[in-house]
Protein backbone atom coordinates (compact mmCIF):
# COMPACT_ATOMS: atom_id res chain seq x y z
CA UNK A 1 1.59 -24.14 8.65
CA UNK A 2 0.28 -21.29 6.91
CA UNK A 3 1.47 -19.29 3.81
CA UNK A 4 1.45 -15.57 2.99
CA UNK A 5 1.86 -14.31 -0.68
CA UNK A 6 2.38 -10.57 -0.61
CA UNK A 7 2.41 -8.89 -4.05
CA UNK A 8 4.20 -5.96 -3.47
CA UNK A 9 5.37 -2.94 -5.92
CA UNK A 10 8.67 -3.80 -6.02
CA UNK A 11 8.67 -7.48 -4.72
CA UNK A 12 6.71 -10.48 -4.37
CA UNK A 13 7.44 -11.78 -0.78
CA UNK A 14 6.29 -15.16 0.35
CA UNK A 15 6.04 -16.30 4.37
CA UNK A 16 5.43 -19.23 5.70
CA UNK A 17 3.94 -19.09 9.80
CA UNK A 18 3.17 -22.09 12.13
CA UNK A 19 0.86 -22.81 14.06
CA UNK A 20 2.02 -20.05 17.14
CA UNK A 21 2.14 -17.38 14.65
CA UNK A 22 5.47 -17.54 14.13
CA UNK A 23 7.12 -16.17 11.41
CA UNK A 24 9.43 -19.53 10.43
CA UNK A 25 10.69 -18.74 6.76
CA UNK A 26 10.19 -15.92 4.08
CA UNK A 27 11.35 -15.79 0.67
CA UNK A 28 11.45 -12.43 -1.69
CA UNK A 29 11.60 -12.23 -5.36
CA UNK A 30 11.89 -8.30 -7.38
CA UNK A 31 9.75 -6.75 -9.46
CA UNK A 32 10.64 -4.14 -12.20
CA UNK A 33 7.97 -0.94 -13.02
CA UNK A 34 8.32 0.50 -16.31
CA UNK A 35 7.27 4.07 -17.17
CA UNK A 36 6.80 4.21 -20.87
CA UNK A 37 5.33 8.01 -20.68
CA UNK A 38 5.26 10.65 -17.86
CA UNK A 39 2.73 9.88 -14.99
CA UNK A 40 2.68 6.53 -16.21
CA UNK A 41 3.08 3.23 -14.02
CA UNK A 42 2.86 -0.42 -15.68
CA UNK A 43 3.51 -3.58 -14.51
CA UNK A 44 2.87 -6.76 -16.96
CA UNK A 45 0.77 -9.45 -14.55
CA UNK A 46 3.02 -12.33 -16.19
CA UNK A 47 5.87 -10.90 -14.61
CA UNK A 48 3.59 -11.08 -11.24
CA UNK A 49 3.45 -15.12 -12.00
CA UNK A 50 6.55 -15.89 -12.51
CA UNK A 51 8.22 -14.03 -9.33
CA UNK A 52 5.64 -16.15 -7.59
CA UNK A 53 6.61 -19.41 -8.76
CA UNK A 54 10.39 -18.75 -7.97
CA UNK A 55 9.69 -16.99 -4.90
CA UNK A 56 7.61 -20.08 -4.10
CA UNK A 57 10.23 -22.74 -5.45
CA UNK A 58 12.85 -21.56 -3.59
CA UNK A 59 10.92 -21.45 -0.04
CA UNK A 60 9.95 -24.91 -0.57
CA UNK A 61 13.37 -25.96 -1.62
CA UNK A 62 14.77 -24.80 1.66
CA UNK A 63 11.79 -25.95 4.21
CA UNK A 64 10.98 -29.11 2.91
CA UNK A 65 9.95 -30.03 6.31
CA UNK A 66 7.49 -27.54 6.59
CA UNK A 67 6.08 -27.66 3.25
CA UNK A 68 3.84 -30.60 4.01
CA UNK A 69 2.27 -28.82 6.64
CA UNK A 70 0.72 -26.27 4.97
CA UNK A 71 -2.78 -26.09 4.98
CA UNK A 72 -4.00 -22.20 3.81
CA UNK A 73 -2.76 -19.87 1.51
CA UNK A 74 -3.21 -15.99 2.43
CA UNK A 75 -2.96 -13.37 -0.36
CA UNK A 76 -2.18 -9.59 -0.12
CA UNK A 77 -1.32 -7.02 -2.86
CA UNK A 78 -0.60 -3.61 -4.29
CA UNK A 79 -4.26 -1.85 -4.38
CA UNK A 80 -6.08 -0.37 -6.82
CA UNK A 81 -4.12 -1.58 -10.16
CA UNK A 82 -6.39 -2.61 -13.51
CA UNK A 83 -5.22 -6.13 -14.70
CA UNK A 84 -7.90 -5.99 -17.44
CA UNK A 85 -8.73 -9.36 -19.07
CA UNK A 86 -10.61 -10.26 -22.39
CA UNK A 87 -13.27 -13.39 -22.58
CA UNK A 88 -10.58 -16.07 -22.71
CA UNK A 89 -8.69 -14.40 -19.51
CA UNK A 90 -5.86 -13.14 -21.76
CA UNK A 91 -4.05 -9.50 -20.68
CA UNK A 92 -5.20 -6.94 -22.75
CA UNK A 93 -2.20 -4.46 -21.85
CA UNK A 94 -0.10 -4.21 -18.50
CA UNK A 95 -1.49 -3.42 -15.32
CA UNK A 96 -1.55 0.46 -14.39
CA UNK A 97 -0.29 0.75 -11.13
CA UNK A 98 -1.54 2.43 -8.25
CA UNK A 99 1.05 5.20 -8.46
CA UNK A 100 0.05 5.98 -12.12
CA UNK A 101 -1.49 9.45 -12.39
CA UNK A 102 -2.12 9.64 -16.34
CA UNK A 103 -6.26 9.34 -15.54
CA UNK A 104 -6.23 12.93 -13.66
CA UNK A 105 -8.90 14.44 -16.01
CA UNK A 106 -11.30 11.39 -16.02
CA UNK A 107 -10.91 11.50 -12.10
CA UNK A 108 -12.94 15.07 -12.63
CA UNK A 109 -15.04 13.44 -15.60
CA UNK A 110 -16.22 10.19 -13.33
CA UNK A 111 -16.75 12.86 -10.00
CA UNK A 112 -19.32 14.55 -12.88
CA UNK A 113 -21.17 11.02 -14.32
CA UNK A 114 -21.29 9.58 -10.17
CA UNK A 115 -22.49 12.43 -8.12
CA UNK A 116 -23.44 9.81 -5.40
CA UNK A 117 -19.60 8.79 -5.54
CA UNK A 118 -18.40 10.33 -2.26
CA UNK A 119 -21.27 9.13 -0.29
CA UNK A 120 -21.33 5.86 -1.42
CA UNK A 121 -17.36 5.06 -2.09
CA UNK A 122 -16.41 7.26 0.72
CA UNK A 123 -13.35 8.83 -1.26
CA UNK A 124 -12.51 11.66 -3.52
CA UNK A 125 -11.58 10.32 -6.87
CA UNK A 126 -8.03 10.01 -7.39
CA UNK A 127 -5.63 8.96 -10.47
CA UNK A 128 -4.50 5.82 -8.02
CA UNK A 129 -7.97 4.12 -7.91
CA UNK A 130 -9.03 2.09 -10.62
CA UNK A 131 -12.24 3.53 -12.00
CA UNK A 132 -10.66 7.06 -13.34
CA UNK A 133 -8.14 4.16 -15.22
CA UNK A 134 -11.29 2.60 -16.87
CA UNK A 135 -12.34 5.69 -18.19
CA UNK A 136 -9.22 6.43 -19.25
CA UNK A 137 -8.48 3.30 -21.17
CA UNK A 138 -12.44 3.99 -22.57
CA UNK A 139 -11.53 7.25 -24.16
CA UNK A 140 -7.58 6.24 -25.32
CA UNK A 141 -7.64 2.45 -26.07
CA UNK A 142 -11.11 2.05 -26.92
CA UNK A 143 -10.47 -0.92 -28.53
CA UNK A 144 -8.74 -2.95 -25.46
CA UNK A 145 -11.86 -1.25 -23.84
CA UNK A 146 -14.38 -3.04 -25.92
CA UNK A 147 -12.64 -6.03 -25.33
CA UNK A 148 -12.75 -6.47 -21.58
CA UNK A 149 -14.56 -9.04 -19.93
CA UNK A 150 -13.59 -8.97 -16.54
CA UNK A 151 -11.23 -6.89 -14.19
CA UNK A 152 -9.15 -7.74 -11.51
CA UNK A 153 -6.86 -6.52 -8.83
CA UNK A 154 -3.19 -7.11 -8.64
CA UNK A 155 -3.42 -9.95 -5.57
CA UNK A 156 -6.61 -11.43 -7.33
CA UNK A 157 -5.15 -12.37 -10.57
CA UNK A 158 -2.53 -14.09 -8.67
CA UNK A 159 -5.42 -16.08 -7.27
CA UNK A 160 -7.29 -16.66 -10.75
CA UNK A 161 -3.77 -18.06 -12.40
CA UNK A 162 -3.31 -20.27 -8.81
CA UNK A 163 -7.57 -21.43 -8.44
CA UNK A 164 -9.73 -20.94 -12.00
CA UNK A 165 -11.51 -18.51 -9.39
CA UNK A 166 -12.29 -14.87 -10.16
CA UNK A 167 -12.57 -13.69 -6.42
CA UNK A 168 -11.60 -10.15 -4.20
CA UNK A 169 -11.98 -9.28 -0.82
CA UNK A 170 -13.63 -6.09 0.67
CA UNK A 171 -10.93 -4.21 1.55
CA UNK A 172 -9.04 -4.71 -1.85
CA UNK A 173 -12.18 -3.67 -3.98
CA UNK A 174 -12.68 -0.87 -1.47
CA UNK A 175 -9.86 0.99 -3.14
CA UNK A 176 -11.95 0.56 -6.64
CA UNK A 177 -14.59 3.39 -6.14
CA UNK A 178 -16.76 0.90 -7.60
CA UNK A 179 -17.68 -0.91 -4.23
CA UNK A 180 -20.37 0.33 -1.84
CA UNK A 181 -18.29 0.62 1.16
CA UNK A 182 -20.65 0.91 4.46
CA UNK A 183 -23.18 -2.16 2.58
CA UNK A 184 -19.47 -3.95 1.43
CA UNK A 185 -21.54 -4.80 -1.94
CA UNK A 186 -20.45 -3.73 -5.68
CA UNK A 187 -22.34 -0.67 -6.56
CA UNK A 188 -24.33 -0.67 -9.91
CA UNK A 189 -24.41 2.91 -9.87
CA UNK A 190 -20.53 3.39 -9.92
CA UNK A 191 -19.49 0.62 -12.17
CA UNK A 192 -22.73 1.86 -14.74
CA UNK A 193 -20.61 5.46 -14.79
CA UNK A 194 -17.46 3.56 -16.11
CA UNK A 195 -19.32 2.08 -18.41
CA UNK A 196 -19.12 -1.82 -16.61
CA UNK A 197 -21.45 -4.54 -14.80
CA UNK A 198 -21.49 -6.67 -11.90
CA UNK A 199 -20.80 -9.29 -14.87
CA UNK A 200 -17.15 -7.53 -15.46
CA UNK A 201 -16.11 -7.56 -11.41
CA UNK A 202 -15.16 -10.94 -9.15
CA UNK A 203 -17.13 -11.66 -6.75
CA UNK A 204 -16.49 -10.80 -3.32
CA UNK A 205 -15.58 -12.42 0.28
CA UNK A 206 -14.43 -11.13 3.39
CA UNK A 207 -10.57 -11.07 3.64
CA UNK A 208 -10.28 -14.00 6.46
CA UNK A 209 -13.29 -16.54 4.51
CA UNK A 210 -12.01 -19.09 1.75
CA UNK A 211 -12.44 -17.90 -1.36
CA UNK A 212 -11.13 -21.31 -3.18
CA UNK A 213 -9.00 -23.94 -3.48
CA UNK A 214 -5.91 -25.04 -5.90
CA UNK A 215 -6.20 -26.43 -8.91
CA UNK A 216 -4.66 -29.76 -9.69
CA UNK A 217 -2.00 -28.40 -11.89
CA UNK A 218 -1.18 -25.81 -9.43
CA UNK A 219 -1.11 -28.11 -6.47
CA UNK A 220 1.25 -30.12 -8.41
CA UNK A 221 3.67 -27.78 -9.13
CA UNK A 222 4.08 -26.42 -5.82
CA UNK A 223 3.64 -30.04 -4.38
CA UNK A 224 0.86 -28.62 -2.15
CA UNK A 225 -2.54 -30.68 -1.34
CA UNK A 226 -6.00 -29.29 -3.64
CA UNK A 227 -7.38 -28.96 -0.18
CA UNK A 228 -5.03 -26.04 0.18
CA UNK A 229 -7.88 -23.25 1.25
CA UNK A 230 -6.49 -19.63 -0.48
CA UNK A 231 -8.39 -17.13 2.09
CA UNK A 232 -9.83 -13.76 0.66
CA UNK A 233 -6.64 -11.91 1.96
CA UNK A 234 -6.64 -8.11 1.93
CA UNK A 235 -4.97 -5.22 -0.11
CA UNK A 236 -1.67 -4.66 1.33
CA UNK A 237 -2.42 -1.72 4.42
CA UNK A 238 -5.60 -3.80 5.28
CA UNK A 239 -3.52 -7.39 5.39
CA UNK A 240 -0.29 -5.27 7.01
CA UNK A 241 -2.68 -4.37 9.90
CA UNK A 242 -3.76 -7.76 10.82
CA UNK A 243 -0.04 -8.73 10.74
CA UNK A 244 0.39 -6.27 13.61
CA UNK A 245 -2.53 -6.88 15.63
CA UNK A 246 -4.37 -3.42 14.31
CA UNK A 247 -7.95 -5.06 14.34
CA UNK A 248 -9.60 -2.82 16.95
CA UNK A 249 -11.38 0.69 16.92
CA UNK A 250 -7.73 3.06 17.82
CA UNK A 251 -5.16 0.72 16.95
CA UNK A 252 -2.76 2.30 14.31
CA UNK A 253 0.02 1.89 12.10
CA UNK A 254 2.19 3.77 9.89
CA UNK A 255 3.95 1.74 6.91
CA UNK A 256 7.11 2.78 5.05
CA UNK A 257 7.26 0.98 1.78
CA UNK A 258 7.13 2.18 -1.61
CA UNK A 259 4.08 4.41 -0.07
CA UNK A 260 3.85 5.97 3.25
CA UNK A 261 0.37 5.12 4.86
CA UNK A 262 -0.96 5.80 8.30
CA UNK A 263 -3.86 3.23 8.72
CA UNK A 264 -6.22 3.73 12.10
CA UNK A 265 -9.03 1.03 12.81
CA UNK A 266 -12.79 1.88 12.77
CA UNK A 267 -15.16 0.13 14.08
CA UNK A 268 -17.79 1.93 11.63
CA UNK A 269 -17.24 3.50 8.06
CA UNK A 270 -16.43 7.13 8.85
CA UNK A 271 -16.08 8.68 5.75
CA UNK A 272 -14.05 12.24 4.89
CA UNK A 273 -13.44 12.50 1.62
CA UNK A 274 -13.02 16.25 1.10
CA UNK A 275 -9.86 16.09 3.13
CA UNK A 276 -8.51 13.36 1.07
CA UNK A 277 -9.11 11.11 3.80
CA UNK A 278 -9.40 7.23 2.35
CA UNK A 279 -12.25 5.10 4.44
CA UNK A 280 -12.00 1.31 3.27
CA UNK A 281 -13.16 -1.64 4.37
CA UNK A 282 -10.99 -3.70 6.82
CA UNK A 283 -9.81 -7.05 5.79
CA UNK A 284 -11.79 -8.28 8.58
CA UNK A 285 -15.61 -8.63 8.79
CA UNK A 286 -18.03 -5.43 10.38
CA UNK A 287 -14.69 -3.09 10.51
CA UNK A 288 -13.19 -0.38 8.40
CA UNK A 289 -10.52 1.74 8.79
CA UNK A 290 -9.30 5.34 7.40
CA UNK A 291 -6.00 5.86 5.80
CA UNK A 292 -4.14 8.67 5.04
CA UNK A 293 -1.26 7.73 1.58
CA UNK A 294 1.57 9.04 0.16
CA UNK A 295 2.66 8.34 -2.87
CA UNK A 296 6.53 8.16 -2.11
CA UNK A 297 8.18 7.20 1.10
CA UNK A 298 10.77 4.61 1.03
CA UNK A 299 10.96 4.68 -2.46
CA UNK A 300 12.32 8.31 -2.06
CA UNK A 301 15.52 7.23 0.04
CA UNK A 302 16.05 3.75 -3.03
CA UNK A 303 16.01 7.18 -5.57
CA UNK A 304 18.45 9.39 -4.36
CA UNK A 305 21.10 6.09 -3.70
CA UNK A 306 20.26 5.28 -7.51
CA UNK A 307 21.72 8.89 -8.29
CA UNK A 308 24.20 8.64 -5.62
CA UNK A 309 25.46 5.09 -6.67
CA UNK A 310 25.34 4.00 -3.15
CA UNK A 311 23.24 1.69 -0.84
CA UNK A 312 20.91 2.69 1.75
CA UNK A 313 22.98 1.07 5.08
CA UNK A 314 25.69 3.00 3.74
CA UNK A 315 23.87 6.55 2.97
CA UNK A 316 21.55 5.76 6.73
CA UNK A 317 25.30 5.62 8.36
CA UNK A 318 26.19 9.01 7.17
CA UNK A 319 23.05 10.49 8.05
CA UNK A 320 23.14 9.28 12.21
CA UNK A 321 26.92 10.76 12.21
CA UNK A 322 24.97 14.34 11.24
CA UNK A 323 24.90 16.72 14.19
CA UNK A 324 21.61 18.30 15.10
CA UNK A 325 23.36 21.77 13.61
CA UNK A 326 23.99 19.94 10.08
CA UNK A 327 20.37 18.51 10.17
CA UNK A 328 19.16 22.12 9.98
CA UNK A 329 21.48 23.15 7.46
CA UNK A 330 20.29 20.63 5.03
CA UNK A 331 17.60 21.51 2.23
CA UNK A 332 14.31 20.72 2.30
CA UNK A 333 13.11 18.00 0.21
CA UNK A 334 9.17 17.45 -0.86
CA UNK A 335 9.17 13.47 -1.63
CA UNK A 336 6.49 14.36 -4.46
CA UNK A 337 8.11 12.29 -6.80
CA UNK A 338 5.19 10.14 -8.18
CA UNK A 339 2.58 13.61 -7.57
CA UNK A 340 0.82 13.22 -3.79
CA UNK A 341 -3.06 11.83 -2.59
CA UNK A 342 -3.29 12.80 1.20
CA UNK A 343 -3.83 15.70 1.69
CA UNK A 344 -3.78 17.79 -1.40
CA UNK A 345 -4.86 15.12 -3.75
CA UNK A 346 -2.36 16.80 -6.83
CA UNK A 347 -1.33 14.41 -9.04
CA UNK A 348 0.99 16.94 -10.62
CA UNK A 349 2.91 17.53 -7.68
CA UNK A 350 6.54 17.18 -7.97
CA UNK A 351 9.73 16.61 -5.83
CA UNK A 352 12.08 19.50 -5.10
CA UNK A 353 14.87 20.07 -3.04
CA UNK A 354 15.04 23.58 -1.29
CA UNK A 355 18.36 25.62 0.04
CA UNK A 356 20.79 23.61 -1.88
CA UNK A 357 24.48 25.54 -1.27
CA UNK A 358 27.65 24.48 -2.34
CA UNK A 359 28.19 22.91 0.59
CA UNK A 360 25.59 21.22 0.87
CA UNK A 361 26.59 17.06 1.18
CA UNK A 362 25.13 13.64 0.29
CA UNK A 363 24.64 12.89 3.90
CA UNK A 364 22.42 16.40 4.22
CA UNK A 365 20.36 15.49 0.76
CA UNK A 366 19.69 11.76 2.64
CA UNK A 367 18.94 13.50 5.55
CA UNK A 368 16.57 15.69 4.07
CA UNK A 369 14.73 13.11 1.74
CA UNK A 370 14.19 11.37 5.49
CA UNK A 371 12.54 14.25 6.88
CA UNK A 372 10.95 15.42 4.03
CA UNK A 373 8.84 11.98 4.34
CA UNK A 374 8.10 12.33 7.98
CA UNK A 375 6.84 15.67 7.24
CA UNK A 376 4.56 14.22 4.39
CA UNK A 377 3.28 11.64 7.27
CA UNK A 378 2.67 14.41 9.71
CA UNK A 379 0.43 16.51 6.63
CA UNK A 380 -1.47 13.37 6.40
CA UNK A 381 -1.92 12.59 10.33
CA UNK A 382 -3.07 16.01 10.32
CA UNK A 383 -6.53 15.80 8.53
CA UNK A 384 -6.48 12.14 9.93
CA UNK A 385 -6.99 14.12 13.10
CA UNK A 386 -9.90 16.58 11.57
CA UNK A 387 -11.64 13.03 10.64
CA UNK A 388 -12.38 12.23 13.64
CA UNK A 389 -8.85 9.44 14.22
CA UNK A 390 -7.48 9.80 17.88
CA UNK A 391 -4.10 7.49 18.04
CA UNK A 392 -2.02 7.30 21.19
CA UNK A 393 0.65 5.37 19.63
CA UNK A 394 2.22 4.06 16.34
CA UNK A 395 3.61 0.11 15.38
CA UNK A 396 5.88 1.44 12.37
CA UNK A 397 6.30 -1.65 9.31
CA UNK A 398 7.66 -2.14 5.78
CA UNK A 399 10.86 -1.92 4.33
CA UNK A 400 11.41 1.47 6.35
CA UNK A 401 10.88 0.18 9.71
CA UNK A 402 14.67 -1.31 9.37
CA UNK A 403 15.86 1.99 9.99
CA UNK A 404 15.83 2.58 14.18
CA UNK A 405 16.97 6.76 13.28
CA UNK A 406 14.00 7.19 10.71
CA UNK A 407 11.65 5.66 13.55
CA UNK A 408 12.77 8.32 16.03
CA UNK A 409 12.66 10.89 13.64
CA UNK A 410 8.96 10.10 12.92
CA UNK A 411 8.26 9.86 16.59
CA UNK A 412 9.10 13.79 16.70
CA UNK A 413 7.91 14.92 13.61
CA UNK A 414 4.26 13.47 14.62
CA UNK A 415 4.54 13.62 18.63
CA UNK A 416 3.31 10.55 18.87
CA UNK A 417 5.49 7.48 19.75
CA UNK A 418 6.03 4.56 17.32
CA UNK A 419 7.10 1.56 18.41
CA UNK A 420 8.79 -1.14 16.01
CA UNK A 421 8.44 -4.74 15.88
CA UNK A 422 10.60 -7.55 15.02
CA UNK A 423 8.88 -8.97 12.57
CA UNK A 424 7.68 -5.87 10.97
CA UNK A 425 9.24 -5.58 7.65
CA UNK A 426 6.98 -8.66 6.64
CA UNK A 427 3.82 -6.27 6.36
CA UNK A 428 1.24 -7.41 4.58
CA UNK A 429 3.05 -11.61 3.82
CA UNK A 430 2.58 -11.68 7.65
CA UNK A 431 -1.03 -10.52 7.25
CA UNK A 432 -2.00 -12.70 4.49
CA UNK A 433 -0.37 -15.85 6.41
CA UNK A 434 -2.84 -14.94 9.19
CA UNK A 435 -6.13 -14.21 7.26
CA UNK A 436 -5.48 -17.61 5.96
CA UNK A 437 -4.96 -19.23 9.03
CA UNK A 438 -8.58 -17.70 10.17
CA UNK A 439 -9.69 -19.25 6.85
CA UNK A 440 -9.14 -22.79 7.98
CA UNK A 441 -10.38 -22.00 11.53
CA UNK A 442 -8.37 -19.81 13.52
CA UNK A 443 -9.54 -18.08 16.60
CA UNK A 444 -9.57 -14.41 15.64
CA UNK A 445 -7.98 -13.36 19.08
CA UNK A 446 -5.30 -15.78 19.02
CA UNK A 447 -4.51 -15.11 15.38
CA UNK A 448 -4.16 -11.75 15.58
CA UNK A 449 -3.14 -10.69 18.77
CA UNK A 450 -0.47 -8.09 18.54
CA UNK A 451 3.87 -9.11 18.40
CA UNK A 452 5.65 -8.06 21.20
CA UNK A 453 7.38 -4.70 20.65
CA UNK A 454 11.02 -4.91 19.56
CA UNK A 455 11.91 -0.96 20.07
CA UNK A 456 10.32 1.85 21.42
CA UNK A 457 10.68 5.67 20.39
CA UNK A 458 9.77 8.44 22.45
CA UNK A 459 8.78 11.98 21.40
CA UNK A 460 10.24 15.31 23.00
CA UNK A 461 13.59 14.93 21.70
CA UNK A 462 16.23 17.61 21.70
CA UNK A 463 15.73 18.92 17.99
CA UNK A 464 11.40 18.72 18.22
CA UNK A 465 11.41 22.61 18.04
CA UNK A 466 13.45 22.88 14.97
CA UNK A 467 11.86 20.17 13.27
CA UNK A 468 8.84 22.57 14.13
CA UNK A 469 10.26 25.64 11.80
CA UNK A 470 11.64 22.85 9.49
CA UNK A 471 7.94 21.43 9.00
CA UNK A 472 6.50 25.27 8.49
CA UNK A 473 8.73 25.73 5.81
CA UNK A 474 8.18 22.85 3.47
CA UNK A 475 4.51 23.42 3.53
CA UNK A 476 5.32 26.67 2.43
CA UNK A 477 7.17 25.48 -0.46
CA UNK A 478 4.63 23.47 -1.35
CA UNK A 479 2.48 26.08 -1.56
CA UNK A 480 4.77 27.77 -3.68
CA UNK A 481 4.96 25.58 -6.30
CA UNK A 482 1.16 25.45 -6.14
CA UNK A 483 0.93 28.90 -7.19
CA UNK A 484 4.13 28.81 -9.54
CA UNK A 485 2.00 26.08 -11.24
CA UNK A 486 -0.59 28.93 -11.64
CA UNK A 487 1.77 31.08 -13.36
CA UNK A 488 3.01 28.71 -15.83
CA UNK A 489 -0.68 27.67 -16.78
């Protein structure tokens, strides 16, 4: 047996697989974000912990006959957030989140002190990565700055409260811009630009190699062995791939969680950062992978029911009762709620609906918010395309996946089919469960071949051309509000 940990945005998820692969048991536990200012994303790591332990006590409550069995722990987690620590590995202040945008001018300010960035992180620098949050914290809280001894990922201070162990994997501390992504090393030239050492970052394994063990205290909690082996893992798109089996050069994925990501496998670090175009480091040795991210997918849809005071099975129901006629009366929606990274790397991007009329219905606004993400995928498979990615077919995953209508209406937004699988909503717990099973041993092409494909969607559907005219207009509202912005400033 083999457990996955996947600290998500909005939920800590816990898995437990045998020794098939199957998934056999899966617990979930939410998390809260606050927003104390504009822009701003926070999290408090304690929180982190203590979904964890219930998550945990309640999955070995009900599969007490699997709990013995476990013999690897596999960790995945949100990317790029700053748990900053002082020298007695006390929080300084809550995490900032990957989806916080308050470091926009230090992302300019770092691009200036780093001009080898781009070559040697292989990304533009963006609000969401954790070095512009550094700086930031430098020049506003210089006195939690001064303070900082170490700094750690979301996932990985999961793994220092579970081991003693201050460890990341490549792929996480890819999404850093501190790590030197084609030599998967630290870079002293980055982390000297924010003002930090090797001393201040964990040291690093590849995503499927142990990285450490329990602790006593831990094991005894859980009523797990010390031998339990905690693997690397992977940040969540890099752990969500080998879930699904994307481990080889052209396999691809799109995920639908709080973020919309289209992840495509490379089997060498292809870097195209000018188009906003993230190249990481795969969770599995001597690959990588590019990535195209939105900042707001599902999280879009779990809005507009908050101001609707409905659920989403109810709201999805109204939606697949709209004729194709409705579905181009409805407004346009730009799902810029938290700004946008690929492709127009604006951080002050915001939401908007467009053609809103009197009759305009709930059903039409959920319709619209669905679209208005598949259009945002299709903007980032776009310059996917430009980098050099060539994908023949999508597995679709996350929380978004449930949804059999928002599948299809990816398929034609993107001509390209998706296909779903059954187990896909586990993302990056699945993933983690695996990297830990390679951890203790695992044959890599037994571990990670792919599921078998639950549903398959098609493109060339009826309503592809007006999803066409649909898709020109958004981006021209976009553009719009790009040069209203202009106006105001």
């Amino acid at each position: 047996m083999y457990l996955g940990l996947d600290l998500g945005t909005s939920e800590i998820k816990v898995v437990i697989i045998d020794d098939a692969g199957t998934l056999v048991a899966s617990e979930g536990e939410p998390l809260t974000v606050q927003r104390p200012h504009p822009q701003w994303s926070e999290q408090d790591p304690e929180q982190w912990w203590t979904a964890t332990n219930r998550a945990i006590a309640r999955l070995r409550a009900r599969h007490q006959d699997l709990w013995a069995g476990i013999r690897s722990i596999g960790l995945s987690g949100q990317m790029h957030g700053a748990v900053l620590l002082d020298a007695g590995d006390q929080i300084l202040r809550p995490a900032i989140l990957w989806n916080d945008t308050r470091s926009a001018l230090e992302c300019q300010e770092l691009t200036d002190r780093a001009p080898e960035l781009h070559r040697i992180a292989g990304n533009l620098a963006m609000p969401g990565f954790t070095a512009p949050k550094l700086l930031w914290v430098a020049k506003h809280e210089p006195a939690i700055f001064a303070q900082i001894q170490t700094v750690l990922l979301p996932k990985d201070y999961l793994r220092l409260l579970m081991s003693g162990e201050k460890v990341s994997d490549m792929s996480d501390a890819a999404g850093t811009l501190w790590l030197d992504v084609a030599k998967r090393d630290w870079s002293d030239s980055l982390l000297h630009a924010c003002g930090l050492t090797r001393d201040h970052m964990p040291s690093l394994v590849e995503g499927s190699a142990p990285s450490a063990t329990l602790t006593a205290a831990v094991a005894r909690e859980w009523g797990l062995s010390e031998n339990v082996v905690i693997a690397g893992g992977g940040g969540d798109n890099a752990a969500s791939a080998v879930g699904i089996g994307a481990v080889n050069t052209g396999d691809a994925f799109i995920s639908l969680g709080t973020s919309g990501v289209i992840f495509a496998v490379n089997e060498s670090f292809r870097p195209n950062p000018q188009s906003a175009v993230h190249a990481f480091c795969h969770a599995l040795p001597n690959r990588w992978h590019q990535m195209s991210v939105m900042l707001t997918a599902a999280s879009a849809l779990r809005w507009l029911c908050q101001i609707l005071r409905t659920d989403e099975p109810t709201l999805l129901a109204e939606v697949a009762a709209l004729s194709i006629e409705e579905q181009q009366r409805a407004p346009i929606f730009l799902p810029y709620l938290s700004g946008e990274r690929t492709p127009h790397n604006d951080p002050i991007a915001s939401g908007s609906f467009h053609g809103l009329t009197h009759s305009t219905e709930r059903a039409s606004l959920a319709y619209a918010v669905l679209e208005g993400v598949a259009f945002g995928l299709d903007d980032g498979l776009e310059v996917m395309k430009q980098a050099g990615s060539r994908i023949e077919q999508f597995s679709l995953i996350g929380g978004g996946a449930r949804s059999p209508w928002w599948a299809q209406l990816i398929a034609d937004v993107v001509d390209i089919p998706v296909v779903t699988h059954r187990d896909g909503a586990a993302g990056g717990a699945l993933g983690a469960a695996r990297l830990g099973w390679l951890a203790v041993g695992g044959n890599e092409a037994e571990v990670c071949r792919k599921p078998a494909i639950h549903t398959r969607f098609t493109t060339g559907t009826d309503r592809a051309e007006q999803l066409r005219g649909r898709l020109a207009r958004y981006r021209l509202f976009y553009r719009q509000q790009v040069e209203a912005r202009k106006l105001v400033l």
